[in-house]
C-alpha atoms as a PDB file:
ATOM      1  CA  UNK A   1      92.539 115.516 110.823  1.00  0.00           C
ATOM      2  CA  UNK A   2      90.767 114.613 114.100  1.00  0.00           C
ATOM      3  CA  UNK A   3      92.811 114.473 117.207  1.00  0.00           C
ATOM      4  CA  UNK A   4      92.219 111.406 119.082  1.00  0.00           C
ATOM      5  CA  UNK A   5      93.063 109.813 122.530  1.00  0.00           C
ATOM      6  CA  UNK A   6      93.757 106.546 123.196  1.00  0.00           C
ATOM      7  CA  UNK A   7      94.780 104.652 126.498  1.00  0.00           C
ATOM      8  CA  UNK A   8      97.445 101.918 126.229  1.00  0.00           C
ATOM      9  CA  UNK A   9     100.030 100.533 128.506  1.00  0.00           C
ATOM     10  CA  UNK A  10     103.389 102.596 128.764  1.00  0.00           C
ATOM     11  CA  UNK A  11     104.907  99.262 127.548  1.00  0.00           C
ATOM     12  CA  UNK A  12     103.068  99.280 124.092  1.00  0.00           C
ATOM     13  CA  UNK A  13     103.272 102.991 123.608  1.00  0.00           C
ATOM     14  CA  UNK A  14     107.438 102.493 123.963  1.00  0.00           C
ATOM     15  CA  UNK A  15     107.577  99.454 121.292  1.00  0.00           C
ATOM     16  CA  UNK A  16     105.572 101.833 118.980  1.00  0.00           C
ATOM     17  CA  UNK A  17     107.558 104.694 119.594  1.00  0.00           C
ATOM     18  CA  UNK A  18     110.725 102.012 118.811  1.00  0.00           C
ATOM     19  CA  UNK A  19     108.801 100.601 115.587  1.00  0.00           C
ATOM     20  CA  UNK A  20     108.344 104.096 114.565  1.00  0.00           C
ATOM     21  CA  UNK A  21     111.896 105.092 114.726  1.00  0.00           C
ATOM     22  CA  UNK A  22     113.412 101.642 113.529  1.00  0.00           C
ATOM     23  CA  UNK A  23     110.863 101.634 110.288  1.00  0.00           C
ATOM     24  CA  UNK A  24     110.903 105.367 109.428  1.00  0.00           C
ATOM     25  CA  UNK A  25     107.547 106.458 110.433  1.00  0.00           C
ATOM     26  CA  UNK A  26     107.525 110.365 111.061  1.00  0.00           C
ATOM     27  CA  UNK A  27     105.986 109.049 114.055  1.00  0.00           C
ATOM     28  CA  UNK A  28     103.670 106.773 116.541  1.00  0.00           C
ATOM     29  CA  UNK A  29     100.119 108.496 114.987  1.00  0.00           C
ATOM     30  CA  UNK A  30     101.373 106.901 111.404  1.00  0.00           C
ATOM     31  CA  UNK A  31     102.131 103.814 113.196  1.00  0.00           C
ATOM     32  CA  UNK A  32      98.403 103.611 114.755  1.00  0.00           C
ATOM     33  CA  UNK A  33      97.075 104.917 111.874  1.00  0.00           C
ATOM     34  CA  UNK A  34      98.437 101.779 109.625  1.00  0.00           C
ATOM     35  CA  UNK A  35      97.677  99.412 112.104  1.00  0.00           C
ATOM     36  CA  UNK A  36      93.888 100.756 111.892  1.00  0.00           C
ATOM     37  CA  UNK A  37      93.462 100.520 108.471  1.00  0.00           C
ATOM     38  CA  UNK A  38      95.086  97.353 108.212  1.00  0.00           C
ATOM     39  CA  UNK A  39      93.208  95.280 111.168  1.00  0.00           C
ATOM     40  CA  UNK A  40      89.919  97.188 109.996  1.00  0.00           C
ATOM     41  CA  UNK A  41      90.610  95.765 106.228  1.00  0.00           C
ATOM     42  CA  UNK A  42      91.345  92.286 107.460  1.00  0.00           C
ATOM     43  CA  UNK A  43      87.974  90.815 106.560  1.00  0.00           C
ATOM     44  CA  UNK A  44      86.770  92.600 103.982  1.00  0.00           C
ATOM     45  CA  UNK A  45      88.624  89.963 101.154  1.00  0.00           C
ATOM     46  CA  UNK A  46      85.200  89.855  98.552  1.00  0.00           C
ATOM     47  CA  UNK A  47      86.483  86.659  97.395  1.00  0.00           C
ATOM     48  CA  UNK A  48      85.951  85.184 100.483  1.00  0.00           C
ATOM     49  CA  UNK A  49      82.516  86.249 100.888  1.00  0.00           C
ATOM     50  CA  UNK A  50      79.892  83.525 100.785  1.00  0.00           C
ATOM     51  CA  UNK A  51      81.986  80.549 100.763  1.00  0.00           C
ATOM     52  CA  UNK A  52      82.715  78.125 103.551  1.00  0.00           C
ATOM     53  CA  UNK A  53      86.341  78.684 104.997  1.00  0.00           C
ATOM     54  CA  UNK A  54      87.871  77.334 108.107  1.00  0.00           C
ATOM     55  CA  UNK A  55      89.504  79.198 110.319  1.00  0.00           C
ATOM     56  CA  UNK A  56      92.671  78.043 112.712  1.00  0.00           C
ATOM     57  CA  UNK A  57      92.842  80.552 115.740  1.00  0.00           C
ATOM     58  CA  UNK A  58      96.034  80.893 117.858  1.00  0.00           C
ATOM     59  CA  UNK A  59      95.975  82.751 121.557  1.00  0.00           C
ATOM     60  CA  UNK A  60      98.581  83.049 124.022  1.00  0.00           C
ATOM     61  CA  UNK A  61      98.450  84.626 127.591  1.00  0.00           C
ATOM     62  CA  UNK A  62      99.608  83.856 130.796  1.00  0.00           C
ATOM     63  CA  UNK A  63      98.610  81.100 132.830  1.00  0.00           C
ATOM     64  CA  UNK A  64      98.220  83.327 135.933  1.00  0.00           C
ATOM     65  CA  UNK A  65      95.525  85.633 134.464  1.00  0.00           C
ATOM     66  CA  UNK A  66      93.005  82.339 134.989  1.00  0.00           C
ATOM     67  CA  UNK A  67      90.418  85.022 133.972  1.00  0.00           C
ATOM     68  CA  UNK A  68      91.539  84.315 129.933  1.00  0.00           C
ATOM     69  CA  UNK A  69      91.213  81.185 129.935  1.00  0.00           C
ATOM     70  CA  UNK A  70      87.499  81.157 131.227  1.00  0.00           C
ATOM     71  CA  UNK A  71      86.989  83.656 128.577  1.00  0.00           C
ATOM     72  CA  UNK A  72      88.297  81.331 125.892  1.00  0.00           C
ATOM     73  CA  UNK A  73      86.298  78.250 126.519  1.00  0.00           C
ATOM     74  CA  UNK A  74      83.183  80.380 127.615  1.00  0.00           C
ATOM     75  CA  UNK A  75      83.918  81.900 123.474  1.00  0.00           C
ATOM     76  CA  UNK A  76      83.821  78.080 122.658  1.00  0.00           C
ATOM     77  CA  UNK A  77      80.671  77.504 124.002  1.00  0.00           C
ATOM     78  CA  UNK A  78      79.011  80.425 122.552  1.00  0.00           C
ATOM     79  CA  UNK A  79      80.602  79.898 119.205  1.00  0.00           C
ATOM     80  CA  UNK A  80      79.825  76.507 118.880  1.00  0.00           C
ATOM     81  CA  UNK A  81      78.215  75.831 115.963  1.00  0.00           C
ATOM     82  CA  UNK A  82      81.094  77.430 114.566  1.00  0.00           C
ATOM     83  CA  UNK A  83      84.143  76.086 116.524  1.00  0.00           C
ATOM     84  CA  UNK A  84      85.053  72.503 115.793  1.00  0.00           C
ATOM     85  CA  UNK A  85      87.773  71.668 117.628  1.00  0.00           C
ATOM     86  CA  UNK A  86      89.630  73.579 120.619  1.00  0.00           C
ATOM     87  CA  UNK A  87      92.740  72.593 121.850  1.00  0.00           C
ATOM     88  CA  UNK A  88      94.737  73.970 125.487  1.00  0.00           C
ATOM     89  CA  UNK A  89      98.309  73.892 125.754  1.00  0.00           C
ATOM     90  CA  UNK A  90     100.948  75.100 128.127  1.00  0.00           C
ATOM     91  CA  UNK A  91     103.956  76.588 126.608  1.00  0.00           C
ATOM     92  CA  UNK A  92     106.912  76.962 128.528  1.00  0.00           C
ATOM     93  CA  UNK A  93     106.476  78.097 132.226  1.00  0.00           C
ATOM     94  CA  UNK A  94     103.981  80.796 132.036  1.00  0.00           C
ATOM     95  CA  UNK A  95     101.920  80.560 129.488  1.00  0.00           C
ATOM     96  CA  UNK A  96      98.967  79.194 127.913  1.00  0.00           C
ATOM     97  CA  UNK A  97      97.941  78.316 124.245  1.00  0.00           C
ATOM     98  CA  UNK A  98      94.624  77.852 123.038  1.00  0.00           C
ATOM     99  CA  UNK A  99      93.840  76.853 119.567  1.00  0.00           C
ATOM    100  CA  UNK A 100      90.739  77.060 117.815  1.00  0.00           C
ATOM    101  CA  UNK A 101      89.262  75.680 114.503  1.00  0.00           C
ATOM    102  CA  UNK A 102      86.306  76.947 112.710  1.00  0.00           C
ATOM    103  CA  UNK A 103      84.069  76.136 109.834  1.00  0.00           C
ATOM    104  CA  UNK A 104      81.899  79.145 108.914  1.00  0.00           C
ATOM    105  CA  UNK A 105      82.017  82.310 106.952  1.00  0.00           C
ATOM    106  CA  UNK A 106      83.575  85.089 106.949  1.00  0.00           C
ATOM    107  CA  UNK A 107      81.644  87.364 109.024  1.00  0.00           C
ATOM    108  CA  UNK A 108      80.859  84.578 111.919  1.00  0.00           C
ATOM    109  CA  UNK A 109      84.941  83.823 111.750  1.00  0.00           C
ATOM    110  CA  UNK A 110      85.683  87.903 111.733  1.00  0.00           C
ATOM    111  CA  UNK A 111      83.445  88.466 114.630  1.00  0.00           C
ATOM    112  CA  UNK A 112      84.825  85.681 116.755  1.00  0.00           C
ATOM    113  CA  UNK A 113      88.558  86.980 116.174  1.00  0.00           C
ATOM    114  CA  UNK A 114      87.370  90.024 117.011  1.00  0.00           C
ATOM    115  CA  UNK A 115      85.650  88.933 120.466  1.00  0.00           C
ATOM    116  CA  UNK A 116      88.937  86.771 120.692  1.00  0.00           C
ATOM    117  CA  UNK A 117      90.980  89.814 120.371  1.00  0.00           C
ATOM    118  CA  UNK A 118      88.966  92.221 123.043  1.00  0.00           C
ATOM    119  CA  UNK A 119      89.363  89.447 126.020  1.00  0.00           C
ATOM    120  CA  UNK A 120      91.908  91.814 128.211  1.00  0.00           C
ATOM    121  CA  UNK A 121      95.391  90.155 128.819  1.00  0.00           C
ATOM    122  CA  UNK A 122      95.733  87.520 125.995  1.00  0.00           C
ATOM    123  CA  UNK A 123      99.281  88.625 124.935  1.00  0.00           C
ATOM    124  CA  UNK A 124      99.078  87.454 121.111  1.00  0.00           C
ATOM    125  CA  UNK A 125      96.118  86.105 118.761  1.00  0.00           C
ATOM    126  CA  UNK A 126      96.848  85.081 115.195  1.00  0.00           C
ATOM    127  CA  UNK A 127      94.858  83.286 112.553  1.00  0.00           C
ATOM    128  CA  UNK A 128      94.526  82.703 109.110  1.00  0.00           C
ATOM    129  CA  UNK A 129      91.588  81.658 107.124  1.00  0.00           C
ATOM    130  CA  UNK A 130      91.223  79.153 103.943  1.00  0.00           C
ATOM    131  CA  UNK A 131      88.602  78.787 101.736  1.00  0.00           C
ATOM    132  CA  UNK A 132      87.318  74.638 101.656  1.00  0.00           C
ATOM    133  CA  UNK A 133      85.038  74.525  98.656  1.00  0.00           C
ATOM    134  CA  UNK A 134      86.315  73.979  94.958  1.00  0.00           C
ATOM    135  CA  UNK A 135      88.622  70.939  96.685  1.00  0.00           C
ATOM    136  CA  UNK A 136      85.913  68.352  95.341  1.00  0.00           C
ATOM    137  CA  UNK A 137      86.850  69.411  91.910  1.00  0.00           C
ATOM    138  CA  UNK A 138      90.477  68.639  92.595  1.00  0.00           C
ATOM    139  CA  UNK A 139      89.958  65.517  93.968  1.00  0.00           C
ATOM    140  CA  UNK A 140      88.298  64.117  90.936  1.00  0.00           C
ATOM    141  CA  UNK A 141      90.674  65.670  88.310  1.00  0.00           C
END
């Protein structure tokens, strides 16, 4: 197995060491490992594939790294064709919440998490896709 190294804040590297130990992991290079596979398999659902989804989009970061939040609405406005709606919220005292919504596909949602996901200092993204077609059919049953 190839030996690989990776720079992360002493902060991170301490709540995988404690996720390691707390889960039963022989230790942090499972824990990475896992987390690869999994965020690397998170758009690769075939039944998802050529059908139009929307996507909901959650980011929170601190209102005091301003340089986010340009990065978020400067996303919107490359995105948007795919980005419907974008909300900003503050959330308690420090921090910022953007929400996004997208119509698109799969790989035009999976690249804007991912672009979402590299700005430096957001402290959480989450989002969840859902397919939109086959509701007609419902509708009229």
């Amino acid at each position: 197995m190839t030996v690989v190294s990776v720079s992360m804040p002493d902060e991170l590297l301490d709540r995988i060491d404690e996720f390691a130990d707390g889960h039963g992991y022989t230790g942090r290079s499972e824990v990475v490992r896992e987390a690869a596979r999994n965020l690397l398999g998170e758009f690769e659902d075939k039944q998802l594939e050529d059908r139009p989804l929307i996507g909901v989009v959650t980011v929170l970061f601190s209102y005091q790294d301003s340089t986010v939040e340009e990065r978020m609405m400067g996303l919107r406005h490359e995105h948007d064709n795919l980005v419907t709606s974008n909300v900003h919220n503050h959330v308690g005292d420090h921090y910022c919440m953007e929400l996004f919504i997208l119509e698109g596909q799969l790989d035009e949602i999976s690249e804007f998490v991912g672009r979402v996901r590299a700005t430096k200092d957001t402290l959480t993204v989450d989002y969840s896709v859902i397919p939109v077609d086959g509701f007609d059919a419902l509708s009229t049953a």
